[in-house]
Structure formats: C-alpha cells, structure tokens
Protein backbone atom coordinates (compact mmCIF):
# COMPACT_ATOMS: atom_id res chain seq x y z
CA UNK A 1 46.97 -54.58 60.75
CA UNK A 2 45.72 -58.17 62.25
CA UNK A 3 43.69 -60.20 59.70
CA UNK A 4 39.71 -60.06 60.92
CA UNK A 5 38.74 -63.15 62.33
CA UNK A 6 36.90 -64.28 59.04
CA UNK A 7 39.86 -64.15 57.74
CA UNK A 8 42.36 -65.56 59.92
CA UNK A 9 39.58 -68.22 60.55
CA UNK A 10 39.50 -69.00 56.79
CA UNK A 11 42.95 -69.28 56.42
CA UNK A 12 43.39 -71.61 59.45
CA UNK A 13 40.35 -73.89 57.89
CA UNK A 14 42.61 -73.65 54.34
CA UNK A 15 45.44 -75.06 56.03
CA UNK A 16 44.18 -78.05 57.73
CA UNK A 17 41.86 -78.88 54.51
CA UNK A 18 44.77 -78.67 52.26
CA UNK A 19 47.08 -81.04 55.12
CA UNK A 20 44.31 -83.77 55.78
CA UNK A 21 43.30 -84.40 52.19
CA UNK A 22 46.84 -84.37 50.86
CA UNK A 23 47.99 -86.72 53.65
CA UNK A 24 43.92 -88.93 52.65
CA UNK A 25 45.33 -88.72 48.92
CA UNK A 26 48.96 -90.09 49.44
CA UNK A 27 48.82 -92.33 52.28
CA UNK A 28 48.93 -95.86 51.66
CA UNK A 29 45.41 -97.64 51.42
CA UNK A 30 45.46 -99.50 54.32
CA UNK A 31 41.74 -100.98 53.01
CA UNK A 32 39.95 -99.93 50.03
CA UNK A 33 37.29 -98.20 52.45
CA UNK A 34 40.12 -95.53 53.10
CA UNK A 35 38.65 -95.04 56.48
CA UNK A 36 40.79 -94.99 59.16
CA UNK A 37 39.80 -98.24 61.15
CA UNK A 38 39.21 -100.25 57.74
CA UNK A 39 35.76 -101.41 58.63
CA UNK A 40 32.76 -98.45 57.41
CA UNK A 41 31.09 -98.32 54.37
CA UNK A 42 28.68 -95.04 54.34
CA UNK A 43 30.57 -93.16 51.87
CA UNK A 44 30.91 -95.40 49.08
CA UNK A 45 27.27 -96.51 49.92
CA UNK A 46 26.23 -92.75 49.53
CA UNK A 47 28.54 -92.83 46.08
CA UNK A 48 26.50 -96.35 44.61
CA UNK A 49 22.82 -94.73 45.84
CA UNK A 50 23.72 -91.86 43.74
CA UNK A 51 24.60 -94.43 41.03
CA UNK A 52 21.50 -96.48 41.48
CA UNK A 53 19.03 -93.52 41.40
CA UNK A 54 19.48 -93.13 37.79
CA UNK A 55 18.32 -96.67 36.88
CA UNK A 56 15.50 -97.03 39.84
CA UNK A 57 14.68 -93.48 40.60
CA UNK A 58 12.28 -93.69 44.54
CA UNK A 59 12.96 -97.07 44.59
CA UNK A 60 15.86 -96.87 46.75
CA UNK A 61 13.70 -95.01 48.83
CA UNK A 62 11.27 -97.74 49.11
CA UNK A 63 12.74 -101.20 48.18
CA UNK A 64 15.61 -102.54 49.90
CA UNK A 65 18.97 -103.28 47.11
CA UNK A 66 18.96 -106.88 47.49
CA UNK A 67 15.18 -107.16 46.27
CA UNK A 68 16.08 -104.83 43.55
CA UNK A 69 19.63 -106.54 42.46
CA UNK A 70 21.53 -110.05 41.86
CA UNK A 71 24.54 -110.80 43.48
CA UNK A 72 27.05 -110.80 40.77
CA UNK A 73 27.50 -114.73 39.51
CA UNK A 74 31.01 -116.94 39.88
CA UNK A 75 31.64 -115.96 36.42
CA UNK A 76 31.08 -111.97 36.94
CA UNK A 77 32.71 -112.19 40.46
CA UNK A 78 36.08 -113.20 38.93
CA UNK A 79 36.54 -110.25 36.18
CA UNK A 80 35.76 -107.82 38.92
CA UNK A 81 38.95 -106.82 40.75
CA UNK A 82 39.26 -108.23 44.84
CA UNK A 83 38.89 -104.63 46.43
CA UNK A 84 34.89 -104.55 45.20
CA UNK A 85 34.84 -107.44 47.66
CA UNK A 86 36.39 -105.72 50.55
CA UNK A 87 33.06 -105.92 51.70
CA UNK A 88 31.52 -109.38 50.59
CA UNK A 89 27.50 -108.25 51.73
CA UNK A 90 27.80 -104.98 49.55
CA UNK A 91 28.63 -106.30 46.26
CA UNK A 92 25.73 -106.54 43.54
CA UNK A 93 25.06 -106.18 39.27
CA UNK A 94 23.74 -103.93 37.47
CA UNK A 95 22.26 -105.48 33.84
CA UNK A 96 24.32 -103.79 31.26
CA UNK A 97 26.80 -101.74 33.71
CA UNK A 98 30.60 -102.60 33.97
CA UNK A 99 31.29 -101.47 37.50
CA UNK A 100 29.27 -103.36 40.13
CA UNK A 101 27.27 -101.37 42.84
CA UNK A 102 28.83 -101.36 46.38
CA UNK A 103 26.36 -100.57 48.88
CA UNK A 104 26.32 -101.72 52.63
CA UNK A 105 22.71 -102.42 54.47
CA UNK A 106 21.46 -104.34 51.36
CA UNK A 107 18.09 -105.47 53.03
CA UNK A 108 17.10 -101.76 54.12
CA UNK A 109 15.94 -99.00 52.13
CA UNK A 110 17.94 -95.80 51.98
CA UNK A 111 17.37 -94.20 54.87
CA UNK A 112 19.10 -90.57 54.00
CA UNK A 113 17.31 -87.50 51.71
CA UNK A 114 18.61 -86.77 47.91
CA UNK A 115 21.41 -84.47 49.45
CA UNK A 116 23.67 -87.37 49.74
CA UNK A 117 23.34 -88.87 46.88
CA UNK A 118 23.93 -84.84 44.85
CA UNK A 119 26.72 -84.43 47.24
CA UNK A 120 28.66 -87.87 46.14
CA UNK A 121 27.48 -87.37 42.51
CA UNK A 122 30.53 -86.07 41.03
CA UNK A 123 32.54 -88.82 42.35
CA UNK A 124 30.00 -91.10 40.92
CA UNK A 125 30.24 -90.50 37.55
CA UNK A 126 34.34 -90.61 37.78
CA UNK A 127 33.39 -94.00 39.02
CA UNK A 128 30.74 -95.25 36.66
CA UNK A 129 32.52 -93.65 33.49
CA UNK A 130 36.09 -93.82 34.09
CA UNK A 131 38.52 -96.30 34.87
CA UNK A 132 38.85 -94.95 38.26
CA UNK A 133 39.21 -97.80 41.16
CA UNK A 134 37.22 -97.92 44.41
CA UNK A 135 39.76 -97.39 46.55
CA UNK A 136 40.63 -94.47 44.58
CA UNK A 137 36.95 -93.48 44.34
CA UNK A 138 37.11 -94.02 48.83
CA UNK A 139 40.10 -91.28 48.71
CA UNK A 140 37.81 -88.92 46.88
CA UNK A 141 34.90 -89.37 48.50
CA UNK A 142 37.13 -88.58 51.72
CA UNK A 143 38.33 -85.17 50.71
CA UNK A 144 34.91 -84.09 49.87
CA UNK A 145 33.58 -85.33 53.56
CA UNK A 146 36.41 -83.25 55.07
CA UNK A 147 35.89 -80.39 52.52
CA UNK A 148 32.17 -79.81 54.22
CA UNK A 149 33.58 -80.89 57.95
CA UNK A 150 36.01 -77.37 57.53
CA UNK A 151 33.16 -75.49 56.19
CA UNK A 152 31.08 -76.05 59.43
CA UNK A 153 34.80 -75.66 61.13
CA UNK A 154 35.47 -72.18 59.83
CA UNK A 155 31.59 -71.35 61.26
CA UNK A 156 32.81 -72.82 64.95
CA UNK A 157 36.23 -70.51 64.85
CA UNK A 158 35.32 -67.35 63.91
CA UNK A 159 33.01 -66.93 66.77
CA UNK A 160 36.22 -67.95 68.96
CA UNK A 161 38.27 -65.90 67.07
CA UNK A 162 36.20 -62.60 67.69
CA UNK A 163 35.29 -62.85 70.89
CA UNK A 164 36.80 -61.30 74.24
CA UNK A 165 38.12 -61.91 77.14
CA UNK A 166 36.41 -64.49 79.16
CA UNK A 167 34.10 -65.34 76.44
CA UNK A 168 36.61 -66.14 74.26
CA UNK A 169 37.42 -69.50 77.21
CA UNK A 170 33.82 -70.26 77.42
CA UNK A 171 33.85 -71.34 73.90
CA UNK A 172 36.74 -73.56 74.38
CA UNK A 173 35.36 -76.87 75.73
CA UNK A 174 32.53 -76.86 72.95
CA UNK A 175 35.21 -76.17 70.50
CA UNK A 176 37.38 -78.76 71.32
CA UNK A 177 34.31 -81.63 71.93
CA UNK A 178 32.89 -80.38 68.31
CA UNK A 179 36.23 -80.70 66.83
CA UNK A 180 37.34 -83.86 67.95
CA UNK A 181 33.70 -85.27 66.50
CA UNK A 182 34.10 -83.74 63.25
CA UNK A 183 37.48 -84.77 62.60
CA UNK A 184 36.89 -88.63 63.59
CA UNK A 185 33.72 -89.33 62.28
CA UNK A 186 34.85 -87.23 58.88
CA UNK A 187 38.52 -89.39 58.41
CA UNK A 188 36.09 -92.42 59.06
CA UNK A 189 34.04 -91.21 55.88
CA UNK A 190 30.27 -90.11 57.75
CA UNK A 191 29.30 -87.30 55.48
CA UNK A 192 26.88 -86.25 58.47
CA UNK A 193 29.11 -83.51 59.26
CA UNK A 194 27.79 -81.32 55.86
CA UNK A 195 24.92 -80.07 58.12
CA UNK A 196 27.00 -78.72 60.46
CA UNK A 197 27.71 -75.36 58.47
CA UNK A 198 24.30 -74.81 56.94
CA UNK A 199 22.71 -75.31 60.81
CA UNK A 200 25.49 -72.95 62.20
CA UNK A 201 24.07 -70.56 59.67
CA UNK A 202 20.60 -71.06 60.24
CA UNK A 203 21.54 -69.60 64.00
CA UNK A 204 23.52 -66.93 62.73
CA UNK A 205 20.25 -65.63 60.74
CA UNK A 206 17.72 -66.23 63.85
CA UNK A 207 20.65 -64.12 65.88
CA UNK A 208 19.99 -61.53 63.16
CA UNK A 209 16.03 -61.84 63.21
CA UNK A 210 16.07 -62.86 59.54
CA UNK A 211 13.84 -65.51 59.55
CA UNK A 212 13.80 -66.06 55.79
CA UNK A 213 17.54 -66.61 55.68
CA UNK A 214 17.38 -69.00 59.03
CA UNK A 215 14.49 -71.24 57.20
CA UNK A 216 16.36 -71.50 53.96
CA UNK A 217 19.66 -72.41 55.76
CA UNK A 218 17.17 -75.20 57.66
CA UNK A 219 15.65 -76.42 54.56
CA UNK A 220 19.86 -77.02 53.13
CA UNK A 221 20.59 -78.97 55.78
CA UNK A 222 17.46 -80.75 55.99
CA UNK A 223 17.71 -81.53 52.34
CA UNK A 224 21.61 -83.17 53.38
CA UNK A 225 20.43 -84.94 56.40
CA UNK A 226 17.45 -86.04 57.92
CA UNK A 227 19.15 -85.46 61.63
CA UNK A 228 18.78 -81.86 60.42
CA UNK A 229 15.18 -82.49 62.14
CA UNK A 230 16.87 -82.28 65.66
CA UNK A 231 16.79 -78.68 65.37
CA UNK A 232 13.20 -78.06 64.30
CA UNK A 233 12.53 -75.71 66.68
CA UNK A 234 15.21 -73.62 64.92
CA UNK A 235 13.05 -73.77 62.19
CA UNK A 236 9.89 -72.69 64.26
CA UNK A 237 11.44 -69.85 65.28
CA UNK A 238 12.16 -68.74 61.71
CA UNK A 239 8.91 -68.97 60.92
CA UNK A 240 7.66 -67.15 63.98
CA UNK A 241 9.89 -64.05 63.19
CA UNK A 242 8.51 -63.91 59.83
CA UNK A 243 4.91 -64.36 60.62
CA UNK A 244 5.35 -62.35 63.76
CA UNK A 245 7.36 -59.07 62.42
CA UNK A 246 5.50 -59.33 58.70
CA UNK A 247 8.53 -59.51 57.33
CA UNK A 248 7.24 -60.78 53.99
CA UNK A 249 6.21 -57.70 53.25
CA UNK A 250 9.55 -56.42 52.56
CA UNK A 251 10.54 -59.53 50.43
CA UNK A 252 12.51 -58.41 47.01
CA UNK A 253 12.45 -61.12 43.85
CA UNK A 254 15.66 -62.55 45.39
CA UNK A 255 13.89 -63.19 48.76
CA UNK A 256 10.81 -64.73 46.76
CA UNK A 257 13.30 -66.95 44.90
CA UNK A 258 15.08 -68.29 47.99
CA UNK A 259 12.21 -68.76 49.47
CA UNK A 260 11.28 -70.97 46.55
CA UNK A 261 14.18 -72.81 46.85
CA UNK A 262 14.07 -73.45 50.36
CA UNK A 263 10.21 -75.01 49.98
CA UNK A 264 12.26 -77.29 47.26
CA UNK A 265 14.74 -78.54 49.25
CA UNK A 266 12.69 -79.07 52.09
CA UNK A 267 9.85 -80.83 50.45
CA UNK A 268 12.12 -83.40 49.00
CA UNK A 269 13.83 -83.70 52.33
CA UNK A 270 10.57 -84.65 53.82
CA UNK A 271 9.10 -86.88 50.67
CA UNK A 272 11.65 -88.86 50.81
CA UNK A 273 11.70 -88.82 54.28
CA UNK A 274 7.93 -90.64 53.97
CA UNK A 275 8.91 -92.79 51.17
CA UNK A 276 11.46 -94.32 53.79
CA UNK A 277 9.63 -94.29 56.83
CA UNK A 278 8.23 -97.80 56.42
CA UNK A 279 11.57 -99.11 55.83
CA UNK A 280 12.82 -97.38 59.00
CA UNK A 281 10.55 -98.74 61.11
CA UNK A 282 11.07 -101.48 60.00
CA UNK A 283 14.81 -101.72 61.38
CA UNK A 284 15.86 -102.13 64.61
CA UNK A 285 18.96 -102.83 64.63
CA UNK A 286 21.33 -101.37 67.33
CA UNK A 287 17.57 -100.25 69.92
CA UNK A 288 18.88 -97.07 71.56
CA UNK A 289 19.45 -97.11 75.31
CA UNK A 290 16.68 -94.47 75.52
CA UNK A 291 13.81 -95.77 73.26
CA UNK A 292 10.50 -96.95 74.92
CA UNK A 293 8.86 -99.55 73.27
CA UNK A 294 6.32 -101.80 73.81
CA UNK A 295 9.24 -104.61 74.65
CA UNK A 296 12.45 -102.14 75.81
CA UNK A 297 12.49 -99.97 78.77
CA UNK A 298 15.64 -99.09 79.95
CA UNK A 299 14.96 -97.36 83.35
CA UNK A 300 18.61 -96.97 84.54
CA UNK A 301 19.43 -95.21 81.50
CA UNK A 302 15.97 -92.94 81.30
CA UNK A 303 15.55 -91.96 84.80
CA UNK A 304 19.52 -90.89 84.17
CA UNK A 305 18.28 -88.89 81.36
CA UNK A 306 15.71 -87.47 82.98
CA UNK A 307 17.32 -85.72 85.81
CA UNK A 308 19.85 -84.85 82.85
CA UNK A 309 17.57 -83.56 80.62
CA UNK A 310 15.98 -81.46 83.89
CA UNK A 311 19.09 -79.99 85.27
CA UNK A 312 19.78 -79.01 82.32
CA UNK A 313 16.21 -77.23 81.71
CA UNK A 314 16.74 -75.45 84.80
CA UNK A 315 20.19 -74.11 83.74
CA UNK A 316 18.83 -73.20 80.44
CA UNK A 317 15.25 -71.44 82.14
CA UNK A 318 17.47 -69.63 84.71
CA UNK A 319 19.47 -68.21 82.06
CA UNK A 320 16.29 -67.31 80.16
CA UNK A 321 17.71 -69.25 77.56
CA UNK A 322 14.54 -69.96 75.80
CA UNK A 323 15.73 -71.79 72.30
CA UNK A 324 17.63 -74.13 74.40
CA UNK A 325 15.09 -75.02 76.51
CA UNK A 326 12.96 -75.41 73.81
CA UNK A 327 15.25 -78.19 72.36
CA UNK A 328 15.29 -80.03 75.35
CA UNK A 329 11.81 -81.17 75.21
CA UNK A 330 11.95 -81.71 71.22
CA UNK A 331 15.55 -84.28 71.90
CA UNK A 332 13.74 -85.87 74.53
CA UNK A 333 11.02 -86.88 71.87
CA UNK A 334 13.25 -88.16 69.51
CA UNK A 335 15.39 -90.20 71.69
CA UNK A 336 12.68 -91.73 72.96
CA UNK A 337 10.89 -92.82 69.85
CA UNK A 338 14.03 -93.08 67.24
CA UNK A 339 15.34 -96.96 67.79
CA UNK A 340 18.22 -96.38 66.02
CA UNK A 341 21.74 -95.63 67.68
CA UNK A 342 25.08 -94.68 66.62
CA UNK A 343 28.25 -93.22 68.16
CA UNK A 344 28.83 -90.61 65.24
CA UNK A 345 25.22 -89.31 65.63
CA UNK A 346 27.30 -87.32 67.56
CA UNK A 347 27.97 -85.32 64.58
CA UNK A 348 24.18 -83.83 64.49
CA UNK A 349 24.98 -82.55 68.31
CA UNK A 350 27.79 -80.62 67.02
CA UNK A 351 25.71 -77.67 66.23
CA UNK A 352 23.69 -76.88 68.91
CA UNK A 353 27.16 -77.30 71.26
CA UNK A 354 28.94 -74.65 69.79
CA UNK A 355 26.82 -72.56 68.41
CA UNK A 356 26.85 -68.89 70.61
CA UNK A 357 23.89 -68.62 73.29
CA UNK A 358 22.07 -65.89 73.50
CA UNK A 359 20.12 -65.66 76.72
CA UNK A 360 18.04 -63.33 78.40
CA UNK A 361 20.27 -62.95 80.91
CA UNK A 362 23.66 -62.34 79.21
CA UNK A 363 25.55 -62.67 82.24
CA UNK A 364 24.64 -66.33 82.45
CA UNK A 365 25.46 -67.41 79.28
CA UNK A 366 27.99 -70.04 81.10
CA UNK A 367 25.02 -71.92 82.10
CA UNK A 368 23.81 -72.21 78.55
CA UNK A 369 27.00 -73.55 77.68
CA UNK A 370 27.02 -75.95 80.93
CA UNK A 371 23.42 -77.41 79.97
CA UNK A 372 24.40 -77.92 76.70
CA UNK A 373 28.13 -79.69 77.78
CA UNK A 374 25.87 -81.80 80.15
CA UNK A 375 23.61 -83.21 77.15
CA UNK A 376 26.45 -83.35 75.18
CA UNK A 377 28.33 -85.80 77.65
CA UNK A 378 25.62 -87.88 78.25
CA UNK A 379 24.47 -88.79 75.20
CA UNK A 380 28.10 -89.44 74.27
CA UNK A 381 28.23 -91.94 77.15
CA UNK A 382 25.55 -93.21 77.24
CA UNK A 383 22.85 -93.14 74.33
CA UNK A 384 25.70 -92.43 71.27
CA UNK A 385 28.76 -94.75 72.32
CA UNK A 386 28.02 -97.02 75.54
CA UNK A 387 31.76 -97.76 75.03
CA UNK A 388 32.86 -95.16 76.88
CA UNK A 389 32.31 -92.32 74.73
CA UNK A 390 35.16 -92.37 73.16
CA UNK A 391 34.89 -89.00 71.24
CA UNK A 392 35.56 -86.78 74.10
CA UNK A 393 39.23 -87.85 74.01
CA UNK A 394 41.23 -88.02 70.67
CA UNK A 395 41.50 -91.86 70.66
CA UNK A 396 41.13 -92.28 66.97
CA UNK A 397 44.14 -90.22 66.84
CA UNK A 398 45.93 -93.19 67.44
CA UNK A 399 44.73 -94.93 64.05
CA UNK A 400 46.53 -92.79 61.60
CA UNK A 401 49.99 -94.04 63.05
CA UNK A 402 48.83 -97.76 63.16
C-alpha cells in the first residue's frame, strides 16, 4: 500500500532537512555569516536582539543599538577574536558581558515582533554562555531557518501530492517559484520563511470554516513576522465565520484557551509593532518602486502595477475568487505606503502563491492561479528585485559550488 501523501510528503521534507543542514554543518565557512554569498547579517542580528532584550527589555523596540551601546575600545577590540568583526558596523559592548553583541542596522530600532528573537533564543544562550564561536553560532542559526523553511515545505507538497490529474500540473509553477524562494532566501539566513507554515495553515482552517483555528494560526505568524499583516484579510475572514455562524457557542475549554493564546500572540505582535513604528518611519532606506510620497512617484512602475493589479482582479472576480480579490486591494495599500524594499520579501508572497484556490467557479481555478503567478512575477521584477528578479531562476544555485 502507497504511503498517504502526508506521509510521503513528510518523508520527502525529512530528507532534504537532514541533506541541507548536514551539508550547512560541515561545509567549510566560507565567512563567519555562513550565508551563502558572505555578505547578510539578519540571523545573527535576530540571535544578539534576543541577547539584548534581557538587559534593555522594549528598548530595542524603541531606541536604535548605537544610542544604547559603545563600540568596543582598542583595548576590548583586540581580545575579541577577528570573525566578530566580519562585519565592522555590527560590533558593540555590553558592560559586564564577555561576548560582544553583533547586530547589523545599528542606528534603527528593531523593526521585527518578539517571535524572532524566541525563535533564535536557544542559540543565544549557547552563544552568551558557552564557548561557542560565531561562525559556529551562524551554522546553527542556519539549520533552524531551514528547519521552519521545510515545515512550510511539507504544507506546499502535500497538496501536490494528493491531488489529481490536471490539478496536480496546476500546482506546479507555484511550487517551483515558492520553492526556489524558500530555499535561497533560507541558505542566505532570512528567517522570514517561519510564517510560511503557520499562514498555509491559517488557509487550511478558513477551507474548513474553522475560524477559530484560522485566527490562531494568523495570530502565530503574526507574532513571527510583521509581513504576516499581508494577509489580513485572511484574518477577517476568520473572524467573519465565527461571528457569522456563532460558532463560539460551541467553544470547549481547549477552544477558550487557544483563543487566549492567540489574543497573546497577536497583541504583542502588534505592541511591538507600535513601539517600532516611529523608528520605521523613520527609515527610508532602499524607497520601493511603488511607494507614493510626497517627493517619489514612480509612474512607469505604478501605472504597470495598476493594469497588473486589474487584470489580475478580473481573473480573480471571473473566477468568483473572492479572498483573492480581496487581497488585491489590501497589497495595493501596502505597497504603496510601505517605503521599504527587499528582494527576499518575496518570502511573505510565498503563501498566498501556493496555497489551493477555492473559487466559486471550480472550473476556473487556473485563473486564480494565473492572477496570482501574474502578481507574483511582477513584484519579483519589479517592486522585490529590480535586478532582474532573480528568484524565478535558481541562480543562487550557483553559490554553493563557488
């Protein structure tokens, strides 16, 4: 008898896991950032804000590191050993602490909720108590990134893996545009990809009409990432379905406890969220293609987006695909206002891609898929990575051979 596709799904996810980190363990360290082009510094940031917390507690939320630290002196500089300075701007002392901190972006605030800093946390305290070396403390750091980017992978193949026929193709193209993201952006240590799973599952529980389980599974990702708030109309339609169908009514003390939890997580996704907010708009660094300001108006690239953003409503109305249509609207307002840029905010996009439609009109849930392939493309040419996009082909392959 075949394994189910949970199963054979799981096992495939096993597999790679178990090949990537071993081969992120072993291989030689290239840089002491363990990334594969030598050059980012989130995840050992995320490690050092997890460090910092304890000592300044909503200050990192608030005050940027180099107003709360000193640079370490000539005299500290040389006991500390040359791969803290890989990266010369992130390097600061803690009073009374042997290890330095290592954070990048020292004159902005910490612009990410408390989920990254519990996520890095037990590779924090191997740093901060052991002997343990950063580059060491980089490989770690690595394995957990690609430990959540195959839980959000085993929630893009089972789908694949159960479907039928034709179906089964249309899921292809998403698959292999989500994967290639995921995989890049995780060996190059962006722990963005830990939403991926707990989104995935948030659609899986609207698909079910259990809107407590969807808003919970929000709330988790929320509480990892603050890109999490792409899909708040997800998180709408959770709360519709429970206000709509009364389903508290039938809520057990388990229900009432998740529910709890969720409020938790999502309340110090958003507090924090406002502590930073100043901070954020205070940086504007790398202005998005798309963002209209009172001083930046790209027209080439927003009328582009517009007839984008409309084809792909139309695709998505004629469908009667009415969650994706919603989201089209909501993207619009947040690449339009959010003056920050990036090529692996690609990563938050993942979910919505691959995720199964479920239209009105079955029949036409290709041109679901096709709106959401057209978005996808864009924004990876031309609002993620004006350099060509260069996630929808495998070029980072290239780096783990040279």
């Amino acid at each position: 008898m075949p394994p189910s596709p949970r199963r054979l799904a799981a096992a495939l996810c096993l597999l790679s896991f178990t090949a990537w980190s071993t081969w992120e363990l072993v291989r030689p360290a290239r840089s002491p950032f363990m990334d594969l082009s030598g050059t980012f510094t989130d995840h050992f940031s995320h490690m050092n804000a997890a460090r910092l917390f304890t000592r300044v507690g909503a200050d990192v939320w608030r005050t940027p590191l180099n107003r709360m630290l000193p640079r370490p002196t000539p005299d500290e500089a040389a006991r500390l050993p040359p791969e803290d300075f890989a990266c010369r701007d992130c390097v600061f002392v803690v009073p009374g602490w042997k290890k330095p901190i290592l954070q990048s972006w020292p004159s902005v605030v910490r612009f990410y909720p408390p989920g990254d800093m519990v996520l890095m946390a037990p590779v924090a305290a191997l740093f901060h108590f052991t002997e343990l070396s950063a580059t060491n403390a980089n490989r770690l750091l690595l394995v957990i990134i690609l430990a959540c980017a195959h839980l959000g992978l085993l929630l893009l193949l089972e789908p694949i893996l159960a479907a039928q026929g034709p179906a089964r193709w249309e899921l292809l193209l998403p698959l292999y545009l989500g994967a290639n993201v995921i995989f890049h952006w995780s060996l190059e240590g962006f722990y963005d990809v830990v939403m991926i799973a707990p989104l995935l599952l948030c659609w899986r529980a609207l698909g079910q009409r259990r809107g407590l389980s969807a808003g919970v599974w929000f709330c988790v990702a929320a509480f990892f990432h603050f890109r999490s708030y792409y899909y708040a109309p997800w998180a709408l339609a959770a709360a519709v379905l429970v206000v709509r169908e009364q389903q508290w009514r039938t809520f057990d003390k388990r229900a009432w406890v998740a529910l709890g939890a969720g409020a938790l997580l999502g309340a110090a996704s958003l507090g924090s969220y406002f502590l930073a907010l100043r901070g954020l708009l205070d940086f504007n660094v790398y202005l998005s293609p798309l963002v209209i300001t009172a001083s930046h108006v790209d027209k080439p690239a927003l009328v582009t987006g517009a007839l984008v953003a409309v084809f792909s409503l139309l695709m998505f109305v004629t469908a009667r695909s009415w969650m994706d249509a919603l989201m089209v609207p909501w993207l619009a307002l947040i690449l339009t206002t959010v003056r920050q840029t990036m090529p692996w905010y690609m990563i938050a996009l993942v979910p919505w891609l691959c995720a199964s439609p479920r239209p009105g009109r079955p029949e036409r849930s290709t041109l679901a898929y096709q709106g959401r392939i057209l978005i996808f493309l864009f924004l990876a040419y031309v609002h993620y990575d004006p350099r060509l996009g260069l996630d929808v082909a495998p070029t980072w392959l290239g780096r783990l051979l040279f």
